[in-house]
Protein backbone atom coordinates (compact mmCIF):
# COMPACT_ATOMS: atom_id res chain seq x y z
CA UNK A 1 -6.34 -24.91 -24.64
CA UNK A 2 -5.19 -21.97 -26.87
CA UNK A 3 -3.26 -19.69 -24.20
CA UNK A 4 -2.67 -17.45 -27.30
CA UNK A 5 -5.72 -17.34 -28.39
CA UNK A 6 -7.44 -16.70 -25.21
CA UNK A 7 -5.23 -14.04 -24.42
CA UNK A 8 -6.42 -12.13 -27.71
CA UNK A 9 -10.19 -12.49 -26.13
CA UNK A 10 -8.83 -11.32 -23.15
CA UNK A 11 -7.80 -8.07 -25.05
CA UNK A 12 -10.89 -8.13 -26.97
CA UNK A 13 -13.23 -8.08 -24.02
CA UNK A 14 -10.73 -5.48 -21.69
CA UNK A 15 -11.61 -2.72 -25.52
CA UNK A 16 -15.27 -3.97 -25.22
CA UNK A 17 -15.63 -2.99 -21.69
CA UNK A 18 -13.09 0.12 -21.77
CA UNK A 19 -15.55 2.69 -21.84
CA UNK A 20 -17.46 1.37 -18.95
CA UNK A 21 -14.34 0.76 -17.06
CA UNK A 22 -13.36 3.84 -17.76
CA UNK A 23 -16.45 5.63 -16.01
CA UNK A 24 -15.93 3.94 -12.62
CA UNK A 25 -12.27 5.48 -12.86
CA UNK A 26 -13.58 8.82 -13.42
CA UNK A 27 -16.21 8.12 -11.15
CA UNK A 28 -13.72 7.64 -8.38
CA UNK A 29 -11.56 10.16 -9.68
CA UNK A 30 -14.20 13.07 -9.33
CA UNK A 31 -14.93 11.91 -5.92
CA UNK A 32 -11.93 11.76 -3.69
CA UNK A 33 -12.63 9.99 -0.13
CA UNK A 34 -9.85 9.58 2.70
CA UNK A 35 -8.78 6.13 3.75
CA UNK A 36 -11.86 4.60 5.33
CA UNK A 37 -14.33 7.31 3.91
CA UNK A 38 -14.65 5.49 0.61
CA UNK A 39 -18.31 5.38 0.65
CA UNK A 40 -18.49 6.19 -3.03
CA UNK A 41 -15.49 4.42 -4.11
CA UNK A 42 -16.37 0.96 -2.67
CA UNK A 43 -20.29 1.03 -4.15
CA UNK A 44 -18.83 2.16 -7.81
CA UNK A 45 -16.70 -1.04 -7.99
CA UNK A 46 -19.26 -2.97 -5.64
CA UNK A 47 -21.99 -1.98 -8.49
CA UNK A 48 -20.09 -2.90 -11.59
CA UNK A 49 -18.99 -6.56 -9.88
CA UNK A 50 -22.36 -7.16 -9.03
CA UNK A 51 -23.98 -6.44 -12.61
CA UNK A 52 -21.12 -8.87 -14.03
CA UNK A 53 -22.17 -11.44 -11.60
CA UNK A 54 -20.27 -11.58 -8.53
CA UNK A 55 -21.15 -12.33 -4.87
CA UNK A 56 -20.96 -9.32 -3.09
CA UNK A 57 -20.16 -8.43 0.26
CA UNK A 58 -20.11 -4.38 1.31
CA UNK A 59 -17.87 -4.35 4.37
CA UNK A 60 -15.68 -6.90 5.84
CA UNK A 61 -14.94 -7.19 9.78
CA UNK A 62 -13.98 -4.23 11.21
CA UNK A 63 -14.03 -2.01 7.87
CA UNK A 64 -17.47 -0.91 6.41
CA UNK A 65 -15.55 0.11 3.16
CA UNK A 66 -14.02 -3.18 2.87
CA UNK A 67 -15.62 -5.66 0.04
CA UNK A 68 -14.88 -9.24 -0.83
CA UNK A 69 -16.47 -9.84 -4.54
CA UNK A 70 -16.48 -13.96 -5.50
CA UNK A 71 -16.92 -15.98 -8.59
CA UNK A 72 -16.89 -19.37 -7.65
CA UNK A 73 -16.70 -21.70 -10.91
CA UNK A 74 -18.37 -24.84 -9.27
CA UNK A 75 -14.87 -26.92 -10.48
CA UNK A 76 -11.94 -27.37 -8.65
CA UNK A 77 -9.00 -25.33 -8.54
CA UNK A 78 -6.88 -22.26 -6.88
CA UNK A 79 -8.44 -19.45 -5.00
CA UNK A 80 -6.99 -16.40 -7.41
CA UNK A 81 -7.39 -12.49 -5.54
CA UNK A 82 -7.12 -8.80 -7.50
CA UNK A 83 -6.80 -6.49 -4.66
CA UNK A 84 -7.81 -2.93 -5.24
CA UNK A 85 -7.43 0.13 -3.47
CA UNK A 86 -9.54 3.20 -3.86
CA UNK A 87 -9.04 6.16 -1.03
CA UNK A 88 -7.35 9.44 -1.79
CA UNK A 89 -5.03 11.64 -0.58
CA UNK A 90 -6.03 14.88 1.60
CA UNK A 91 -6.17 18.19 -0.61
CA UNK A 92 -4.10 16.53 -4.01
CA UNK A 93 -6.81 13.56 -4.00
CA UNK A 94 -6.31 10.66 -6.50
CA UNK A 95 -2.09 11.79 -6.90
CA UNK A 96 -1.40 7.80 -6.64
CA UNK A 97 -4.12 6.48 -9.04
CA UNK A 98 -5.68 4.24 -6.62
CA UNK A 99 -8.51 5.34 -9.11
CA UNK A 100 -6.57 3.12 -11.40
CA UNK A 101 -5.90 0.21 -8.77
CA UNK A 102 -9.61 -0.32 -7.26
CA UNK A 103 -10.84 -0.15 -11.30
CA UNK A 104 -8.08 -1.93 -12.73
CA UNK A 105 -8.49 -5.24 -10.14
CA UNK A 106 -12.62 -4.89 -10.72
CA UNK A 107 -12.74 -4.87 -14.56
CA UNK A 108 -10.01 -7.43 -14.52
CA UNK A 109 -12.38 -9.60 -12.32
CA UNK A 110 -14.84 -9.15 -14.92
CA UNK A 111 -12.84 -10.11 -18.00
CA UNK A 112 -11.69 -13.05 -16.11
CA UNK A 113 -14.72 -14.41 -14.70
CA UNK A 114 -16.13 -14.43 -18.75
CA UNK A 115 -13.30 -16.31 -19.55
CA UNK A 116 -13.74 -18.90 -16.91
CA UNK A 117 -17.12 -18.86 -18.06
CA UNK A 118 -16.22 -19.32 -21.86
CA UNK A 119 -14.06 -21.73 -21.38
CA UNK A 120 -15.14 -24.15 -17.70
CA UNK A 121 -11.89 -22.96 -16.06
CA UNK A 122 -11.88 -24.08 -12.24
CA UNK A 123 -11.54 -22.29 -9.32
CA UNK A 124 -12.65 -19.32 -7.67
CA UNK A 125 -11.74 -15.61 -8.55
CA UNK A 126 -12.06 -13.16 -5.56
CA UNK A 127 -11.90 -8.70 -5.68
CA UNK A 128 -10.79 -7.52 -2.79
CA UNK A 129 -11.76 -4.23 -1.64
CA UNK A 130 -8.60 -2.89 0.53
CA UNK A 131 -9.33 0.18 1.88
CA UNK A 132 -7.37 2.99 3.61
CA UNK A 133 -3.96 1.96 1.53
CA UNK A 134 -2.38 5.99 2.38
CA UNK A 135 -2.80 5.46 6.02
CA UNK A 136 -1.48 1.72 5.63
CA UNK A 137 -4.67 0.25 7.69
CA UNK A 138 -6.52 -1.87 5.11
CA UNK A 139 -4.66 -4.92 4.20
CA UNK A 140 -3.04 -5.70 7.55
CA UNK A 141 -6.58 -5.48 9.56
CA UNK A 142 -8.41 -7.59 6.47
CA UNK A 143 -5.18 -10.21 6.78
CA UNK A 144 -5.76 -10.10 10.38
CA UNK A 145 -9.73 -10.52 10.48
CA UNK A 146 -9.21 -13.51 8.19
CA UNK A 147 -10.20 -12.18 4.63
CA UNK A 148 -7.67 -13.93 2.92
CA UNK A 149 -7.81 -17.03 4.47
CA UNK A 150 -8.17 -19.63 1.83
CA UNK A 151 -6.73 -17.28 -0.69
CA UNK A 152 -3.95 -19.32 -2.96
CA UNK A 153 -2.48 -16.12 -4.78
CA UNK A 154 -3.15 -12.26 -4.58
CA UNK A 155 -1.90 -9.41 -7.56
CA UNK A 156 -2.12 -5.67 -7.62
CA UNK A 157 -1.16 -3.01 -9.86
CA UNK A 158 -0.20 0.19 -9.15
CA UNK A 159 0.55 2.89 -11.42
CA UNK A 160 3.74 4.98 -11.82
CA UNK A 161 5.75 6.84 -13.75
CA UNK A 162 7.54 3.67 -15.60
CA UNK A 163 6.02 0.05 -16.06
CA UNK A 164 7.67 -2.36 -14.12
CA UNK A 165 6.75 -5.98 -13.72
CA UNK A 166 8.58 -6.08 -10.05
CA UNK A 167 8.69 -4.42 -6.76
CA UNK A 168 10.38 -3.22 -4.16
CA UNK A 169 9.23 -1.39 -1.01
CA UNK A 170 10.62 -0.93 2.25
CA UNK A 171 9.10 -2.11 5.72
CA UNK A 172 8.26 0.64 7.95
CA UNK A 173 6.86 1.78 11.09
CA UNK A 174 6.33 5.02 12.83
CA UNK A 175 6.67 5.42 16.75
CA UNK A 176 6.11 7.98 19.13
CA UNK A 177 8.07 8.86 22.02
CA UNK A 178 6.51 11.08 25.09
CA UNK A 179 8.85 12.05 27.37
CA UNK A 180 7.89 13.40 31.09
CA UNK A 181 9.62 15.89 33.71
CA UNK A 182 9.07 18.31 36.24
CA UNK A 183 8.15 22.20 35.44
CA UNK A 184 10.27 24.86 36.78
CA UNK A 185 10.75 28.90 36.27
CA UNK A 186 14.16 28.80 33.96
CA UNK A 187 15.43 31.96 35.35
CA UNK A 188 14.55 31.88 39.06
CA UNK A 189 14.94 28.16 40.41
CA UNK A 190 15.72 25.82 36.69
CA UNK A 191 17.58 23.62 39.38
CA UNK A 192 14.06 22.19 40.23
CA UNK A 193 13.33 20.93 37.18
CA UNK A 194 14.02 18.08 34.92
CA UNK A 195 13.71 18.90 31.36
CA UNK A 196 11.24 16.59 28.54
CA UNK A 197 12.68 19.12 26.30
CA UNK A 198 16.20 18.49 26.55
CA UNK A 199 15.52 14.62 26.25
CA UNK A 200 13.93 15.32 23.28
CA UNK A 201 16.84 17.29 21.78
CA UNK A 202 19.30 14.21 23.34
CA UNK A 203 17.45 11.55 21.70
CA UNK A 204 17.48 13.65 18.50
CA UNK A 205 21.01 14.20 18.50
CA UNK A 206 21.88 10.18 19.74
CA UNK A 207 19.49 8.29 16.54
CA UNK A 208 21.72 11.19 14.63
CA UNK A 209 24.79 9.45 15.83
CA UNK A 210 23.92 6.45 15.37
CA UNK A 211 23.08 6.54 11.58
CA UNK A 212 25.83 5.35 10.57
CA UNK A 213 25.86 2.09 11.98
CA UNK A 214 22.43 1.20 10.04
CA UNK A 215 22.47 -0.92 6.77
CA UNK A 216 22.09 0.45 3.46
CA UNK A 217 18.86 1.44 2.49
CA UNK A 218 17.60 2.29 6.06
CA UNK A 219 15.68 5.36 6.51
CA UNK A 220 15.03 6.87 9.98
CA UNK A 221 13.11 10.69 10.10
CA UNK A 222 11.82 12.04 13.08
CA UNK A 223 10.26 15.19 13.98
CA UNK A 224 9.66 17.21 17.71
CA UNK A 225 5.54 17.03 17.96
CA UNK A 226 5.43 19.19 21.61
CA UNK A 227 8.67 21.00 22.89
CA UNK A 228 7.22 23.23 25.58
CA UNK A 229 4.69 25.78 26.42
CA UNK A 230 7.05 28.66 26.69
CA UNK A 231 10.83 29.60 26.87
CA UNK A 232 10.30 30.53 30.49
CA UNK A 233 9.34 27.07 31.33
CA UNK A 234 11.49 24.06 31.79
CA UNK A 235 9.12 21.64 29.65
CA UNK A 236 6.99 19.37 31.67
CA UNK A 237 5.96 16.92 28.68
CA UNK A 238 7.81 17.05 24.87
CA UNK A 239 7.14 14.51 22.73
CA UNK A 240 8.70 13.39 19.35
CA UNK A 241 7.71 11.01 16.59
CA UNK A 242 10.22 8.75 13.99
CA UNK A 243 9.26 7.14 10.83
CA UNK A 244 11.67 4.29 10.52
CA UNK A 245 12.27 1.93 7.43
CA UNK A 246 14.90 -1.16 6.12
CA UNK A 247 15.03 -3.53 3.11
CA UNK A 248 14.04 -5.91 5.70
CA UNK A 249 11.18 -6.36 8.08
CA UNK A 250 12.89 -8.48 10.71
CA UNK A 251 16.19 -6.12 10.24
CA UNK A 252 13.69 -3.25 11.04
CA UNK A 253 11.82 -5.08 14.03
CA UNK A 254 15.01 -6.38 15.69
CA UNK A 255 17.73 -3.80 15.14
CA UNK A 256 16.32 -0.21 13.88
CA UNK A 257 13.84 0.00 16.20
CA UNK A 258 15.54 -1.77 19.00
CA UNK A 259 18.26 1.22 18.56
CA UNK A 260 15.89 4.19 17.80
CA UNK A 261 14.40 2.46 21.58
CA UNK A 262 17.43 2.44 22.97
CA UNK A 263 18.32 6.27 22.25
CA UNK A 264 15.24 7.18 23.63
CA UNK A 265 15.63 5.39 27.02
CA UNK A 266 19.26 6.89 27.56
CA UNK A 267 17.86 10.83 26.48
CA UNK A 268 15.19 9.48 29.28
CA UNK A 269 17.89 8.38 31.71
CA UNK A 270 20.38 11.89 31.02
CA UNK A 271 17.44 14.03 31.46
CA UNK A 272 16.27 12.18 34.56
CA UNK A 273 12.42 12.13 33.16
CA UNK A 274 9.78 9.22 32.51
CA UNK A 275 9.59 7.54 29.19
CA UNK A 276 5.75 6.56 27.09
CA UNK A 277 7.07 4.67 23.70
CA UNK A 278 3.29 4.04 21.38
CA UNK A 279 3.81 2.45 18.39
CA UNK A 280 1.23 4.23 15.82
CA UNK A 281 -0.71 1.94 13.65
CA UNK A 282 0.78 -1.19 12.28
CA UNK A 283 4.16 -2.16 11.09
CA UNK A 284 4.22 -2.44 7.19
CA UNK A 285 6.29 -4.90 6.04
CA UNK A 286 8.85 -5.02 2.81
CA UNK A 287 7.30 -6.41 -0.15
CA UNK A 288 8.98 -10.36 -1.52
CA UNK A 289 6.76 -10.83 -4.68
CA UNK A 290 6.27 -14.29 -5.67
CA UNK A 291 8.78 -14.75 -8.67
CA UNK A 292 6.10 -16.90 -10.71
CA UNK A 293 3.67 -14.05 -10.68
CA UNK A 294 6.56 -11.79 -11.70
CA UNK A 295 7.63 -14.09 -14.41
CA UNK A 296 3.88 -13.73 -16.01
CA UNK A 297 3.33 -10.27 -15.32
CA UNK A 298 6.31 -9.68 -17.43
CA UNK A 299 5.28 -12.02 -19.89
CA UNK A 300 2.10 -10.66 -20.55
CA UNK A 301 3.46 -7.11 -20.55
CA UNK A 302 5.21 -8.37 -23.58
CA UNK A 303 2.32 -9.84 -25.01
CA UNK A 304 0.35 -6.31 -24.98
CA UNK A 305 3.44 -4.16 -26.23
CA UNK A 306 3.82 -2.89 -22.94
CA UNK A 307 7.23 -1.19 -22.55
CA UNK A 308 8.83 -2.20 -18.88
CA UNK A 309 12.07 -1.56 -17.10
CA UNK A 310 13.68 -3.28 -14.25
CA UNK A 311 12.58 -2.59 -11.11
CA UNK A 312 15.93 -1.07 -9.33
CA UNK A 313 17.20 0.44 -5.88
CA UNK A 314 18.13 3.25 -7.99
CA UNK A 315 14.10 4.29 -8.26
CA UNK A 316 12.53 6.18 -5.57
CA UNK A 317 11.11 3.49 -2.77
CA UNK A 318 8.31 4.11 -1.05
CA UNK A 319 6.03 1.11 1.29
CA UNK A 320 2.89 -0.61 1.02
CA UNK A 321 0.40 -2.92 2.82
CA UNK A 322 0.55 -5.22 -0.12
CA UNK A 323 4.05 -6.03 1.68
CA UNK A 324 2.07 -7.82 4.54
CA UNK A 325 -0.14 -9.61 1.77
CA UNK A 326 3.03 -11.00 -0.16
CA UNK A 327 4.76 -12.14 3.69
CA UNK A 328 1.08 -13.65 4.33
CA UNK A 329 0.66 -15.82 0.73
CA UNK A 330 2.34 -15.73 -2.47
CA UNK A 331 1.20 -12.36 -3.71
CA UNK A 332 2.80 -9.20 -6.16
CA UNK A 333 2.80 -5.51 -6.96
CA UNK A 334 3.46 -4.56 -10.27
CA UNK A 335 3.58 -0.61 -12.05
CA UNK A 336 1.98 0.93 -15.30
CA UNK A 337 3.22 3.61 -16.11
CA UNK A 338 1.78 7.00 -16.98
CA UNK A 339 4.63 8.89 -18.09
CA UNK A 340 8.49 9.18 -17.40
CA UNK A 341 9.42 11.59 -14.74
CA UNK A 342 6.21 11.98 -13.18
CA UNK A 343 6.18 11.22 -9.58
CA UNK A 344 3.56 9.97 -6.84
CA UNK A 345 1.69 12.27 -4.63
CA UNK A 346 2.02 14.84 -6.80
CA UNK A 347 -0.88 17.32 -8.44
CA UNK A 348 1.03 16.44 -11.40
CA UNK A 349 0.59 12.60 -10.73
CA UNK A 350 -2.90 12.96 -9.79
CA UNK A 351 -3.39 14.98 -13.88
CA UNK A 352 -2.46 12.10 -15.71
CA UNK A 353 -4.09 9.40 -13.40
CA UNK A 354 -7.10 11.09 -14.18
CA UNK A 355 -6.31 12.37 -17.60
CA UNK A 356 -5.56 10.30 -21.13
CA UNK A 357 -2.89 8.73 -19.57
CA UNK A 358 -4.79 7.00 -17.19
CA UNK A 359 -6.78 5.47 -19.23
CA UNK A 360 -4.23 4.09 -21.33
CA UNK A 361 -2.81 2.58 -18.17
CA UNK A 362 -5.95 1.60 -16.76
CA UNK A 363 -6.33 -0.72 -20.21
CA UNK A 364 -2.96 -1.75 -20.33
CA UNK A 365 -3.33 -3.14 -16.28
CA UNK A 366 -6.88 -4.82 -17.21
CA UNK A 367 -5.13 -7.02 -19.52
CA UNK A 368 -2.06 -7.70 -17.85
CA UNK A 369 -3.67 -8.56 -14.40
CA UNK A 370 -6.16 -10.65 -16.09
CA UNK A 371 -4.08 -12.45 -18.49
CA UNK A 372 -1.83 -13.23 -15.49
CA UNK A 373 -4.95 -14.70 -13.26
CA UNK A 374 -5.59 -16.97 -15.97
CA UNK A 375 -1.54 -18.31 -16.21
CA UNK A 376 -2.05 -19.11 -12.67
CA UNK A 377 -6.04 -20.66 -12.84
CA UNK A 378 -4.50 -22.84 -15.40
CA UNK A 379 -1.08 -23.72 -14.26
CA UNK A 380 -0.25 -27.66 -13.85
C-alpha cells in the first residue's frame, strides 16, 4: 500500500468536498447554540454523515444533542473516533471555532470512510458528537454512559492562534462553599450573632496564604457569590465559589482541593458557623495525549505544508473534556491555527473562525485528522 500516494487522495478528496464542508461550518457559524442547545449544530453534521453513508444515531444517553456516526468496514481491525464539538459561547458565539471542530471531525469521517472504501481497509470509523464542550459536560457524561466503550483511539482538533501538533491543558474543578450563621442587628446586640460573612472573608484571606505552598502551574480563583443582605445585618448565609486547576489531576484531587477544603472548614470553625461544600459539575482532568497520535499528527502536518510550533508552558493554558477522553483511552488534541496573536473567546477569535481563515484551517484539519486515522487503521 502506497501511504504516499493515498495521502495525495486524501488531499484530493478534503479540495473536492471543501465547498460542502465549508457550508456546514458556516452553517453552524450563523447559528450559535449554548452547550446542550445544539439542535441545529448536531442535525448539520448528523445530515452530511448520513448522505456519505454513516449509521446515525441523534442523541446518546442522557444528551439529546449527542450523536455517534459509524462506518463499520465488515473486516477486522481498530475502532478509530473523530470527536467534534459544536456549542457556542453566550453573546461572542463561535469565539473558539467549535464550528471548525464538529465540521472538521465530520468531513474527516467522510474522506476517510472513501478511503477505506477505495482501498478494503478494516475496521470501524466512529464521529462523535460531544456536546456542551464550554460548560465541560459532554465528554465526561458520554465516557460515563458508555459511548466510548469499545473505542481503540479518539483525535480532535481544535483551532488556535498557532498550529501545534501537542497539548497541554490543566485539570480543573470548580467548588462552592455556603457558609451558615446566625442574624443579628450590628449596632444594637452584634454579640448575638455569628457571622457567614466574615468566614467568607477568612477563607478568602487563608487559600491567599496558602498559595504559596502550591506547585507550579496551579491556579486557584475564587469569587464571594452572597455576602449579606445589608450592612446592618450580621450575614446569616454568604457563600463563595473557587475555580481550582494543576498540571496534574491526582495533584489537584488530593492536595489543591484537599487544602482549598481545609481553609474553608477552619474560616467555618473561627466564625463559629455551619459549612455546605457542592462540587459543581464534573472534575476535568489534564490532558496526556498518546505520543503515537502526536508523532502522526506532526507528520502529516508536514506532509500538507502546515507550519507548527511546539506546544509549550509558555502558551496560555486553558482545560478541556478531551482530558477525560485521553485518561479514558489513548486519545489527542491537536491546534490549527488561524492567525498569530489571536486569542480564544474573543470577538476577534470568533472573526477569523468564521472568516477566510477558518476555512483555511478547517481544510488544513480535514487532512491532517484524516491522514492520521488512516496511520493508525493501518498500523502493524
Amino acid at each position: 500500500m502506497d501511504m504516499i500516494q493515498i495521502k495525495h487522495e486524501i488531499e484530493a478528496l478534503a479540495e473536492a468536498h471543501r465547498e460542502e464542508f465549508e457550508a456546514v461550518s458556516a452553517f453552524i457559524f450563523d447559528h450559535p447554540e449554548l452547550g446542550c442547545e445544539e439542535k441545529m449544530g448536531q442535525d448539520a453534521l448528523c445530515t452530511l454523515l448520513e448522505k456519505h453513508g454513516f449509521q446515525v444515531q441523534r442523541g446518546y444517553g442522557s444528551l439529546d444533542t449527542a450523536f455517534v456516526a459509524e462506518y463499520n468496514s465488515g473486516k477486522p481491525g481498530m475502532t478509530f473516533a473523530f470527536m467534534c464539538e459544536y456549542d457556542a459561547l453566550p453573546e461572542i458565539g463561535h469565539a473558539c471555532g467549535h464550528n471548525l471542530i464538529g465540521t472538521s471531525g465530520a468531513g474527516a469521517g467522510v474522506v476517510l470512510k472513501k478511503i477505506m472504501e477505495k482501498y478494503e481497509i478494516g475496521g470501524t470509523l466512529k464521529i462523535m458528537g460531544c456536546p456542551a464542550e464550554e460548560i465541560l459536560v459532554g465528554k465526561v457524561t458520554m465516557l460515563n454512559e458508555g459511548a466510548f466503550d469499545g473505542i481503540d483511539m479518539a483525535i480532535v482538533m481544535h483551532p488556535s492562534d498557532e498550529s501545534m501538533a501537542d497539548d497541554i491543558a490543566f485539570a480543573a474543578v470548580n467548588k462552592i462553599y455556603r457558609f451558615k450563621g446566625k442574624p443579628a442587628h450590628t449596632a444594637a446586640c452584634p454579640w448575638m450573632g455569628a457571622s457567614a460573612g466574615s468566614a467568607v472573608q477568612i477563607m478568602m484571606h487563608a487559600v491567599d496564604a496558602m498559595r504559596v505552598h502550591f506547585k507550579d502551574y496551579s491556579r486557584v480563583h475564587g469569587i464571594v457569590l452572597d455576602g449579606g443582605m445589608a450592612v446592618n445585618i450580621i450575614p446569616e448565609n454568604a457563600s463563595c465559589k473557587f475555580n481550582m486547576r494543576a498540571l496534574d489531576a491526582e495533584y489537584l484531587e488530593k492536595e489543591i482541593i484537599s487544602v482549598v477544603d481545609r481553609c474553608a472548614k477552619g474560616a467555618a470553625l473561627c466564625a463559629g458557623v455551619e459549612l455546605e461544600i457542592e462540587q459543581e459539575g464534573n472534575l476535568i482532568k489534564d490532558v496526556r495525549n498518546d505520543r503515537r497520535l502526536v508523532a502522526s499528527v506532526e507528520k502529516n502536518m508536514d506532509f500538507i505544508g502546515e507550519h507548527h510550533i511546539p506546544r509549550t508552558l509558555n502558551q496560555g493554558i486553558g482545560s478541556t473534556d478531551v482530558g477525560n477522553v485521553t485518561h479514558a483511552l489513548p486519545a489527542a488534541q491537536f491546534y490549527i491555527g488561524l492567525g498569530a496573536g489571536v486569542g480564544t473567546h474573543t470577538a476577534a477569535f470568533a472573526d477569523v473562525a468564521g472568516g477566510p481563515e477558518g476555512k483555511r484551517a478547517l481544510n488544513a484539519a480535514v487532512k491532517v485528522l484524516a491522514m492520521t486515522g488512516l496511520d493508525m487503521l493501518t498500523a502493524e
